[in-house]
C-alpha atoms as a PDB file:
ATOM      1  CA  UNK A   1      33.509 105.804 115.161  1.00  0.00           C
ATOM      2  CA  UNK A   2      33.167 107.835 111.826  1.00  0.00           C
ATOM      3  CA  UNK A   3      35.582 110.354 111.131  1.00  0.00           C
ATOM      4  CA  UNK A   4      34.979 113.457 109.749  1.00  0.00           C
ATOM      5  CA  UNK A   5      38.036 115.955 110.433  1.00  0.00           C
ATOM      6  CA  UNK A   6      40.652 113.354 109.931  1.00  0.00           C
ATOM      7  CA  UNK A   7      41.411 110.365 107.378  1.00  0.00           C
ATOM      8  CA  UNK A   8      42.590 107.158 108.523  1.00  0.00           C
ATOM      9  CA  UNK A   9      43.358 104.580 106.008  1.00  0.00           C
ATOM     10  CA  UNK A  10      46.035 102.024 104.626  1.00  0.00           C
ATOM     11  CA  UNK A  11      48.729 103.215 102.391  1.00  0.00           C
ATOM     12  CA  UNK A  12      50.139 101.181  99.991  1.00  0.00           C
ATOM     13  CA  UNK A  13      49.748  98.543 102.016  1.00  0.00           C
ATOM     14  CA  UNK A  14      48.043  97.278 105.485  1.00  0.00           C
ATOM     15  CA  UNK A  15      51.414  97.678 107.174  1.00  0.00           C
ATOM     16  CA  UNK A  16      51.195 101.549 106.995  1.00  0.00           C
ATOM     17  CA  UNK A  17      48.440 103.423 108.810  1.00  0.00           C
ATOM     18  CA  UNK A  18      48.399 106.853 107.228  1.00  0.00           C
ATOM     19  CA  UNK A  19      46.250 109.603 109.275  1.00  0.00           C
ATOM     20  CA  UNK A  20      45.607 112.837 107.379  1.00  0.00           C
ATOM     21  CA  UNK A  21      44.170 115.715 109.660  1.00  0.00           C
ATOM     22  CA  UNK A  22      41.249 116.777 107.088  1.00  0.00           C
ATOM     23  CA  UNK A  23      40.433 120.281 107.138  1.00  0.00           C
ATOM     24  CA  UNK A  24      42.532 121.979 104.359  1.00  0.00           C
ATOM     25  CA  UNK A  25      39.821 124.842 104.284  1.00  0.00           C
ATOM     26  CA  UNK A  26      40.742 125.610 108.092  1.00  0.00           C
ATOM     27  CA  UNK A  27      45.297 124.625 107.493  1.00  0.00           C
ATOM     28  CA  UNK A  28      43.971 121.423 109.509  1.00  0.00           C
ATOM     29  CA  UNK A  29      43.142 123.834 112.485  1.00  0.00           C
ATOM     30  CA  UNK A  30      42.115 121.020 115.550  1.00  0.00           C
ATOM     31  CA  UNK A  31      38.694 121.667 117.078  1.00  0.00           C
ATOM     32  CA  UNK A  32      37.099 119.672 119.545  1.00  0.00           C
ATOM     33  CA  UNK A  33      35.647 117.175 117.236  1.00  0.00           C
ATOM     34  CA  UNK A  34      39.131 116.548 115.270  1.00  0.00           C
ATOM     35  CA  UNK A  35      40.735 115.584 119.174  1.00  0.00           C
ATOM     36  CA  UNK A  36      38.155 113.078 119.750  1.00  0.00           C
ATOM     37  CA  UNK A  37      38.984 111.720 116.265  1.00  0.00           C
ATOM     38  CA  UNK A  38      42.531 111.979 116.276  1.00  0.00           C
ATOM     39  CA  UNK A  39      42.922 110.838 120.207  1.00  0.00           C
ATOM     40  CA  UNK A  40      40.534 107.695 118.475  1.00  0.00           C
ATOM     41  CA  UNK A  41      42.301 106.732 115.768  1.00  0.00           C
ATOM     42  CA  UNK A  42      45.674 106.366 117.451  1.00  0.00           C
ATOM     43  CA  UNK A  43      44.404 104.072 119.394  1.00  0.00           C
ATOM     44  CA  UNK A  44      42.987 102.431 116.949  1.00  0.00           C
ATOM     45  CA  UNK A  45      46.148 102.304 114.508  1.00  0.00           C
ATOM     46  CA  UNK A  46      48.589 101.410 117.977  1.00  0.00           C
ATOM     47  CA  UNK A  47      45.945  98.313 118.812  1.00  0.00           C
ATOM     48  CA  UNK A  48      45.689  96.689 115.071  1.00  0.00           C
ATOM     49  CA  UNK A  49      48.296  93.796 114.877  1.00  0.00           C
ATOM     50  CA  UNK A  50      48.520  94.825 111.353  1.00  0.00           C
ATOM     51  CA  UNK A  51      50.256  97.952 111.125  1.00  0.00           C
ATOM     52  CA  UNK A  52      53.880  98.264 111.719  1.00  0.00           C
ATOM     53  CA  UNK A  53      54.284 101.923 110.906  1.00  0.00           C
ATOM     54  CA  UNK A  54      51.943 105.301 111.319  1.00  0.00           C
ATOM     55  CA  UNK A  55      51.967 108.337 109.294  1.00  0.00           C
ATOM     56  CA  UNK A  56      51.003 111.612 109.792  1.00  0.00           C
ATOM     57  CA  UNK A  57      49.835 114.514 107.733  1.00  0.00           C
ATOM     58  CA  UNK A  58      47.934 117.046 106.899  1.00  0.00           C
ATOM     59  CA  UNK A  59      45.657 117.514 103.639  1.00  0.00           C
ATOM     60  CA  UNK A  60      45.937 120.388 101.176  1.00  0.00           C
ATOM     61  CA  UNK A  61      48.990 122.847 101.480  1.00  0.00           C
ATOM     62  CA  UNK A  62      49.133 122.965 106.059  1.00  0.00           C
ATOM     63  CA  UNK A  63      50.580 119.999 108.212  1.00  0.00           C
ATOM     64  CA  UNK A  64      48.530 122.075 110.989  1.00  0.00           C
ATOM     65  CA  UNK A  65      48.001 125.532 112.079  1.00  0.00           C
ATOM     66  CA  UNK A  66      47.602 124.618 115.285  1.00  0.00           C
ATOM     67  CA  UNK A  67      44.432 125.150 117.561  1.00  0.00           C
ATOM     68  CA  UNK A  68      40.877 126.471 116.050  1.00  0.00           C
ATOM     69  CA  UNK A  69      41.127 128.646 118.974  1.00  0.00           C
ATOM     70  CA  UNK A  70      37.241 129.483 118.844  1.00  0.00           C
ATOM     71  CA  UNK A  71      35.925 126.614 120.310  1.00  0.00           C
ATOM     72  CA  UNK A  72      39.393 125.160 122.054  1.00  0.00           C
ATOM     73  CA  UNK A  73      40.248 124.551 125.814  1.00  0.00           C
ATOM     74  CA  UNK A  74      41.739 127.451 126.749  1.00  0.00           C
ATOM     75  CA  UNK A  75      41.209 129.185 123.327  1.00  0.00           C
ATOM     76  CA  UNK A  76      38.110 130.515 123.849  1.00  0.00           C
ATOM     77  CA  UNK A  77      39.757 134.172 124.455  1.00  0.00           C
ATOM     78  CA  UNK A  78      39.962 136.640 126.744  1.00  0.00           C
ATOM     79  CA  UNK A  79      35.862 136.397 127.656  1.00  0.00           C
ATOM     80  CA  UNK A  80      35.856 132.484 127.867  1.00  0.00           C
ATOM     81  CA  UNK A  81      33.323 132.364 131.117  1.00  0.00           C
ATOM     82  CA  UNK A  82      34.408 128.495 131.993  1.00  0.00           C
ATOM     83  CA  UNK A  83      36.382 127.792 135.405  1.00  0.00           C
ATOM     84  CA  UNK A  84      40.086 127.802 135.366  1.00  0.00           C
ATOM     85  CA  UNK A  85      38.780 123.429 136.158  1.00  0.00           C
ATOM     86  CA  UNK A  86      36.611 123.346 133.093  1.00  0.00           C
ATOM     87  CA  UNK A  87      39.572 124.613 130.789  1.00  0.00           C
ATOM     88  CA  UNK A  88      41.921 122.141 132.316  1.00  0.00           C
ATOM     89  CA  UNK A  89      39.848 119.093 132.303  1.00  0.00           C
ATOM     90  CA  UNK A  90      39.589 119.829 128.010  1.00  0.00           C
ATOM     91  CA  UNK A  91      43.132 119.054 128.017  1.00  0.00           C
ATOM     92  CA  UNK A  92      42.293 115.349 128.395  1.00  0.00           C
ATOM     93  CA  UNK A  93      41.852 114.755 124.563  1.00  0.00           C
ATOM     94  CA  UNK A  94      45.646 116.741 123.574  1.00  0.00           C
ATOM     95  CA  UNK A  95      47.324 114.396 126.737  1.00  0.00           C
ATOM     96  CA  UNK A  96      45.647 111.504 124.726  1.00  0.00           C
ATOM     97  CA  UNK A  97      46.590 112.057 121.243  1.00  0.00           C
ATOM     98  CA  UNK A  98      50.520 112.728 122.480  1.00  0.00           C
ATOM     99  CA  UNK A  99      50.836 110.326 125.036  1.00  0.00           C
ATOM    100  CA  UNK A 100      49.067 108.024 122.448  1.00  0.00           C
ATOM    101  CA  UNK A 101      51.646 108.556 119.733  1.00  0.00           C
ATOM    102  CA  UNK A 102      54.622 108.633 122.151  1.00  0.00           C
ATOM    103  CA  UNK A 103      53.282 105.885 123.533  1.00  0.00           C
ATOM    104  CA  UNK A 104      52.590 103.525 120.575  1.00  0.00           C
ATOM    105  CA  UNK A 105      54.841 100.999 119.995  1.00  0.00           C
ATOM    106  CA  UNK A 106      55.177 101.605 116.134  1.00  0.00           C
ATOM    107  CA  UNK A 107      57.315 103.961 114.618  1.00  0.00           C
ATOM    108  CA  UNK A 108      55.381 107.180 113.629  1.00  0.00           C
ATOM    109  CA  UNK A 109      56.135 109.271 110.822  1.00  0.00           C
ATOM    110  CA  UNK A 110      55.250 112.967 110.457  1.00  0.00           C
ATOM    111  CA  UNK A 111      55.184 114.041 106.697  1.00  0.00           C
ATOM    112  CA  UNK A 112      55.297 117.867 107.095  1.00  0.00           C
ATOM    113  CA  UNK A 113      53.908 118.915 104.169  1.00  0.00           C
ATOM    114  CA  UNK A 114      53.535 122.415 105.088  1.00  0.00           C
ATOM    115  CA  UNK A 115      52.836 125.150 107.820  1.00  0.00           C
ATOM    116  CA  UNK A 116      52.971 123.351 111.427  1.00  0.00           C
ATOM    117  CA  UNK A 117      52.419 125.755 114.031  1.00  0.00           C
ATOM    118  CA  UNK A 118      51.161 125.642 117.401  1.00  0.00           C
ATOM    119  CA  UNK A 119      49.599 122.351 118.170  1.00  0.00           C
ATOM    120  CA  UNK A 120      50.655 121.456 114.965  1.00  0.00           C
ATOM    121  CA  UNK A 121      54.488 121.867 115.879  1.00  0.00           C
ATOM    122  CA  UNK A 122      53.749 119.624 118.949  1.00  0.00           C
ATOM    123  CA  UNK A 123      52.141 116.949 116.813  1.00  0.00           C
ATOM    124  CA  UNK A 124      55.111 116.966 114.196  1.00  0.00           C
ATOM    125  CA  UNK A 125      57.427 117.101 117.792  1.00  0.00           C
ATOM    126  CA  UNK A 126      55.902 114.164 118.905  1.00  0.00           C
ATOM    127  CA  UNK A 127      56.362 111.656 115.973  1.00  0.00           C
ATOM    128  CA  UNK A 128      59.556 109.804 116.044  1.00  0.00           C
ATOM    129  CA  UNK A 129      60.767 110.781 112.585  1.00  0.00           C
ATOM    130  CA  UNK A 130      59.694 113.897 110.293  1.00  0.00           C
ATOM    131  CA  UNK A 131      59.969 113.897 106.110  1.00  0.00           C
ATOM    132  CA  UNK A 132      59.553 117.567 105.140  1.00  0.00           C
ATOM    133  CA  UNK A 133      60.012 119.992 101.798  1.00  0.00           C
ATOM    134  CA  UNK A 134      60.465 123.311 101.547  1.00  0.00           C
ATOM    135  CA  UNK A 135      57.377 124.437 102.142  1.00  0.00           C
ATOM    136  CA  UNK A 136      57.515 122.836 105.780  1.00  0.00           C
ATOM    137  CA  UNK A 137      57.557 125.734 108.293  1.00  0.00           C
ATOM    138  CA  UNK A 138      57.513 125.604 112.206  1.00  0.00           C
ATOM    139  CA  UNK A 139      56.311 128.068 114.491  1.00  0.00           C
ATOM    140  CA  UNK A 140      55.409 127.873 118.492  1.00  0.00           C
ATOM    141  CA  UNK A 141      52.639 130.058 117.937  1.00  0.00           C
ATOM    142  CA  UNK A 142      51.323 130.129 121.656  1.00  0.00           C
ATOM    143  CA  UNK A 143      53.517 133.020 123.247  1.00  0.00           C
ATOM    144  CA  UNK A 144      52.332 135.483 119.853  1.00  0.00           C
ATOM    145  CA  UNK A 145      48.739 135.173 121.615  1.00  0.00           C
ATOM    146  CA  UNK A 146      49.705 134.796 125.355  1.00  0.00           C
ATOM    147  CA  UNK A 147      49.177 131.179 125.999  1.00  0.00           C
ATOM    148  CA  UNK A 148      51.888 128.015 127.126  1.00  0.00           C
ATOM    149  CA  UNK A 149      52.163 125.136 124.757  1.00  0.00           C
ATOM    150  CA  UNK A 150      49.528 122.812 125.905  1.00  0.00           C
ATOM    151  CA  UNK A 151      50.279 119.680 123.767  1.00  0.00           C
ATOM    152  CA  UNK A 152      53.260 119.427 125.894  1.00  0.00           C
ATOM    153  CA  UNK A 153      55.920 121.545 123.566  1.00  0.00           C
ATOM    154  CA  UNK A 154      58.223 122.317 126.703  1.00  0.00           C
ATOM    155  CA  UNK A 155      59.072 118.781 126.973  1.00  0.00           C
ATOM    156  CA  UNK A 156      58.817 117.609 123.110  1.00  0.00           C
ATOM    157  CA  UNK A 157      60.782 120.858 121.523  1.00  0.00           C
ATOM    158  CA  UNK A 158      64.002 120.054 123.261  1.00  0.00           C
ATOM    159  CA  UNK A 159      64.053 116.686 122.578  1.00  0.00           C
ATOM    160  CA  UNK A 160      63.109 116.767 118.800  1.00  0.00           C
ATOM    161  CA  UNK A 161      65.596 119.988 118.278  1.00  0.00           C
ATOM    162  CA  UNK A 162      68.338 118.743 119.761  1.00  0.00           C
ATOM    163  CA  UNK A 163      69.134 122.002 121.694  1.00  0.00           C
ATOM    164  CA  UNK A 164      67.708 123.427 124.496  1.00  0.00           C
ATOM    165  CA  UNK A 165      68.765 127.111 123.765  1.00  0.00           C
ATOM    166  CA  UNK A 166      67.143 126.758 120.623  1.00  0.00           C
ATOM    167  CA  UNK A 167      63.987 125.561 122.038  1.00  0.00           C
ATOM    168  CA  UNK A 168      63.904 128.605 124.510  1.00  0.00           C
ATOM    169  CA  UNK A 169      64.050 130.829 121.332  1.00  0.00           C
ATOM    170  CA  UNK A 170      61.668 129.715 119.666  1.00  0.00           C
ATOM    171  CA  UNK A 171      59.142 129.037 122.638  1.00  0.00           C
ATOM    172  CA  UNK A 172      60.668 133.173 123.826  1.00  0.00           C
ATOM    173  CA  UNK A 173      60.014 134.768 120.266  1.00  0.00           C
ATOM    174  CA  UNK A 174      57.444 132.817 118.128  1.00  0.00           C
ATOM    175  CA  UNK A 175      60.103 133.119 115.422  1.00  0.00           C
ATOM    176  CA  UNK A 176      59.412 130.973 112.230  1.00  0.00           C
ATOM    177  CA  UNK A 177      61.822 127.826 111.996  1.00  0.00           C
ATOM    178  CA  UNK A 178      62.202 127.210 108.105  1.00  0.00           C
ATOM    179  CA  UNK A 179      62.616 124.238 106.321  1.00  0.00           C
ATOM    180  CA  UNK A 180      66.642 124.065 105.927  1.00  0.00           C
ATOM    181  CA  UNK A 181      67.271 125.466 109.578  1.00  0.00           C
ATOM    182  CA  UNK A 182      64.915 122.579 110.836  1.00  0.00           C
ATOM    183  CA  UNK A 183      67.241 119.772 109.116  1.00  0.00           C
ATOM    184  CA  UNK A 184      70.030 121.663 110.345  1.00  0.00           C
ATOM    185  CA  UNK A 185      69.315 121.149 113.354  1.00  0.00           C
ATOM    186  CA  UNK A 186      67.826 117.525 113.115  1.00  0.00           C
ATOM    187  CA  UNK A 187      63.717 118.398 113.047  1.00  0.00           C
ATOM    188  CA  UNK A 188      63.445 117.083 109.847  1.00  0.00           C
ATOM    189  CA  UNK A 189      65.233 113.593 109.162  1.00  0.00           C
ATOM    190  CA  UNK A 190      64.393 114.250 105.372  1.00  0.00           C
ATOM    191  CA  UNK A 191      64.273 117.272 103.141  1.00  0.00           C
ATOM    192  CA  UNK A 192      62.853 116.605  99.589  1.00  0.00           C
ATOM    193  CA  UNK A 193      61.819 118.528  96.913  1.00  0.00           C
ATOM    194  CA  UNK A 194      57.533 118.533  97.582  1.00  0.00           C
ATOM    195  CA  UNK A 195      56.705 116.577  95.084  1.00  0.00           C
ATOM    196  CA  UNK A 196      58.878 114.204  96.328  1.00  0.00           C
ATOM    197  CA  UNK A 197      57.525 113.953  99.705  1.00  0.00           C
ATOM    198  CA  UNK A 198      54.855 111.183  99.496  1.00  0.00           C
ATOM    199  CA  UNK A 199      57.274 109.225  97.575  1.00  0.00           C
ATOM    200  CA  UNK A 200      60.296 109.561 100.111  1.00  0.00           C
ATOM    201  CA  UNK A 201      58.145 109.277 103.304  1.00  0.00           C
ATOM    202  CA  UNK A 202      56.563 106.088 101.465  1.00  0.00           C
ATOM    203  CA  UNK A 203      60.006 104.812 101.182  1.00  0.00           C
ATOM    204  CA  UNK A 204      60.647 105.294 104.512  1.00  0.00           C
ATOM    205  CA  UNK A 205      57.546 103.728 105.894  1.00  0.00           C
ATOM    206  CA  UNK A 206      58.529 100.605 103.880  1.00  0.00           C
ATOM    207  CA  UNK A 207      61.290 100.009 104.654  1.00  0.00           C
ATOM    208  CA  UNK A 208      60.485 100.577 108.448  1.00  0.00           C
ATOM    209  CA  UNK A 209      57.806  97.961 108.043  1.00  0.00           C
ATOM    210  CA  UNK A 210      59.939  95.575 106.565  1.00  0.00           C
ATOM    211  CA  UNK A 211      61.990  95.329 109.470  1.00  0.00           C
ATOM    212  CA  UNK A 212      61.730  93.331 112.537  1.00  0.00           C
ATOM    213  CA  UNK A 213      59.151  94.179 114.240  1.00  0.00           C
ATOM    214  CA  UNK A 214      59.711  92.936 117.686  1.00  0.00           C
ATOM    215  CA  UNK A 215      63.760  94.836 117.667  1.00  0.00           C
ATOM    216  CA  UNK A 216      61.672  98.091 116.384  1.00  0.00           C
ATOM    217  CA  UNK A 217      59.415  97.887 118.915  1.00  0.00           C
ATOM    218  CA  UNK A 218      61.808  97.838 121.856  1.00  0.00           C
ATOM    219  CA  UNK A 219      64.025  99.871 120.232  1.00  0.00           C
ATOM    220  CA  UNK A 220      61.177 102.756 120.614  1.00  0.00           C
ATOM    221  CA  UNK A 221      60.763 102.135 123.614  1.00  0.00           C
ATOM    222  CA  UNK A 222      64.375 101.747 124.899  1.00  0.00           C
ATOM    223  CA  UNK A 223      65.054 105.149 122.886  1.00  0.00           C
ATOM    224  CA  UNK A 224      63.522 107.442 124.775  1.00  0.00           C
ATOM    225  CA  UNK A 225      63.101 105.321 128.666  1.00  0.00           C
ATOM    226  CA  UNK A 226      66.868 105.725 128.289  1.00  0.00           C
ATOM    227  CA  UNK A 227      66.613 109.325 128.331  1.00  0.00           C
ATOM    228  CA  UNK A 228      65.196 108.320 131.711  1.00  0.00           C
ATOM    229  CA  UNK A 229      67.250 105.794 133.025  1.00  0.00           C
ATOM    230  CA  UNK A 230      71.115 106.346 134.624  1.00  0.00           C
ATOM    231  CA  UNK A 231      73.540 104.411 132.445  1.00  0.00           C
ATOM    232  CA  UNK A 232      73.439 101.090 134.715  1.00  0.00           C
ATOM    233  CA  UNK A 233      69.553 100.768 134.435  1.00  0.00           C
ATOM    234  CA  UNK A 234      69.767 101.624 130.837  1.00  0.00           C
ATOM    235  CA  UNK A 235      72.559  98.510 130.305  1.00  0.00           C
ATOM    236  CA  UNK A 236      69.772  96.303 132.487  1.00  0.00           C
ATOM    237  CA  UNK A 237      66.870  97.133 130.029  1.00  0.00           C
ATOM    238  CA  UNK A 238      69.068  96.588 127.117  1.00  0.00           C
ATOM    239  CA  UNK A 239      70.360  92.676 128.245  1.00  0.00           C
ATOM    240  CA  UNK A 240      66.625  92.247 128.430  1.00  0.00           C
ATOM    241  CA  UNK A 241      65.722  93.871 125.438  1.00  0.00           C
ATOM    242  CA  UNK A 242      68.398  91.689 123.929  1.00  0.00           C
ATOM    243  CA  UNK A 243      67.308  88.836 125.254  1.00  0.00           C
ATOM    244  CA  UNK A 244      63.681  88.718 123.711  1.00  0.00           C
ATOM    245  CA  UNK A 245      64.766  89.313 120.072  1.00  0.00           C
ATOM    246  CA  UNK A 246      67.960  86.867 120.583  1.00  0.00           C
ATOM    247  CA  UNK A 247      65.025  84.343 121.339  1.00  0.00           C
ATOM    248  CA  UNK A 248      63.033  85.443 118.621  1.00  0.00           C
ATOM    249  CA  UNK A 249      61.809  84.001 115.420  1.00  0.00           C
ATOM    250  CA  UNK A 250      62.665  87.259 113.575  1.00  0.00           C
ATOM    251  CA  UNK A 251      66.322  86.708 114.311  1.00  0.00           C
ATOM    252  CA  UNK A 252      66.561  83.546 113.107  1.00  0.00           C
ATOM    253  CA  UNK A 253      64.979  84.138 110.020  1.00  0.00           C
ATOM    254  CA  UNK A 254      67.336  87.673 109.898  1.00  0.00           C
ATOM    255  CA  UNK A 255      70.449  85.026 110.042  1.00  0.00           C
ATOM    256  CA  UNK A 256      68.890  82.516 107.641  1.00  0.00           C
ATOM    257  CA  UNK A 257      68.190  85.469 104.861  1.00  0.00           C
ATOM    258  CA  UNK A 258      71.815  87.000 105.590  1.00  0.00           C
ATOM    259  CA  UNK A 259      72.990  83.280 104.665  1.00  0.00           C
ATOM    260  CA  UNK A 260      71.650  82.216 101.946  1.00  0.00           C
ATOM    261  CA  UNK A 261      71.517  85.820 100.227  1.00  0.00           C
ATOM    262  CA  UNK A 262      67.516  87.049 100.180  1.00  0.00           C
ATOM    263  CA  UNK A 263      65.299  89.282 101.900  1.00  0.00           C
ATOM    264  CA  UNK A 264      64.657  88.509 104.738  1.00  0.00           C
ATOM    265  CA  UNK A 265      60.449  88.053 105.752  1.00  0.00           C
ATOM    266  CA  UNK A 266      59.665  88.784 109.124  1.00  0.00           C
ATOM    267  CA  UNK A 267      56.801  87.747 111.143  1.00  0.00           C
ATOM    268  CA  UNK A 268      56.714  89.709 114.598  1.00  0.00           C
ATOM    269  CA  UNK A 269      57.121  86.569 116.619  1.00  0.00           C
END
């Protein structure tokens, strides 16, 4: 399908997927259209053999504000005339786009180039690593109007802060997280200077997709079943786990570069 709120393209190089949420004149605000092309792209990116790593961004000086709340499931304010059913059934395209990135098994990268707030902080929550500046500023903008996180924040905000009692104060307040509090605490792997920030996430997603792919891949997925599992189950998954890369090509041509001194080329296979 076309896009017209979003950008989806290769950067750098057909290993990286880079989707930019394209409506700097609104901070990347998601209406109804920019779900349908978001929820369509991940798909897209987490079906092409091709790409090893995703990023996402936002264009102009917003990651994302968060919900255009005039023409949103449950956003359509206090004189919204649909059925409490009608309201929960537009959910469908947020459950897609998170369970979609959490889902995919390619490492995804949000570059936080500025304000995420809202549904925006739940997007940034849901990528498996975050590259931000100083400019990057969080905020769970749902309890300033009345509403619950709906892109799942309850269970992603815990997770990506590392602290529960920090969650609850942010989801109790709607108190800005800045930039150096959110590395503090572990939101943001990276803090660069901002015009550093396409160069250092670049980096990143390089180097990611010059890795294994088959060990990243499980290693995803092991990473957060295993929040899941009891320690036995966990030591199960990770003999399998083990198993398929110790019978992989990738490891043998990992052993063959460590030996004779060269970078190694992986294959996925």
């Amino acid at each position: 399908m076309p896009y017209e709120t979003i950008l989806l393209e290769a950067w750098n190089d057909e290993r990286i997927a880079r989707i930019t949420l394209n409506r700097p004149d609104r901070l990347n605000a998601i209406n109804r259209q920019m779900q349908e092309e978001l929820a369509d792209a991940i798909e897209k990116v987490a079906n092409d053999a091709t790409v090893r790593v995703v990023v996402l961004t936002g264009a102009g000086r917003a990651f994302c504000s968060g919900a255009d709340v005039g023409g949103m499931a449950g956003g359509g304010g206090p004189h919204d005339s649909r059925s409490a059913e009608e309201v929960r059934q537009g959910f469908r395209y947020p459950q897609r786009i998170i369970l979609g990135l959490h889902r995919m098994e390619k490492p995804v990268i949000g570059m936080v180039n500025g304000l995420a707030a809202g549904a925006g902080f739940d997007l940034a929550c849901a990528c498996d690593l975050r590259v931000g500046c100083p400019e990057s500023r969080f905020m769970v903008a749902f309890v300033r109007i009345g509403l619950f996180p709906g892109y799942g924040g309850t269970w992603l905000y815990p997770r990506a802060l590392g602290s529960i009692p920090k969650a609850a104060e942010l989801l109790f307040t709607g108190d800005w997280l800045e930039a150096e509090d959110a590395f503090r605490f572990g939101l943001l792997n990276r803090l660069v200077p901002k015009e550093r920030l396409e160069e250092e996430t670049l980096a990143l997603a390089t180097r990611i997709a010059d890795g294994p792919p088959i060990a990243i891949r499980l290693a995803k997925m092991m990473l957060y079943r295993g929040l899941e599992f009891d320690l036995e189950t966990a030591l199960l998954m990770a003999a399998a786990a083990e198993t398929i890369t110790l019978t992989s090509e990738d490891h043998r041509e990992g052993v063959a570069a460590f030996r004779e001194k060269r970078k190694p080329v992986y294959r996925g296979r």
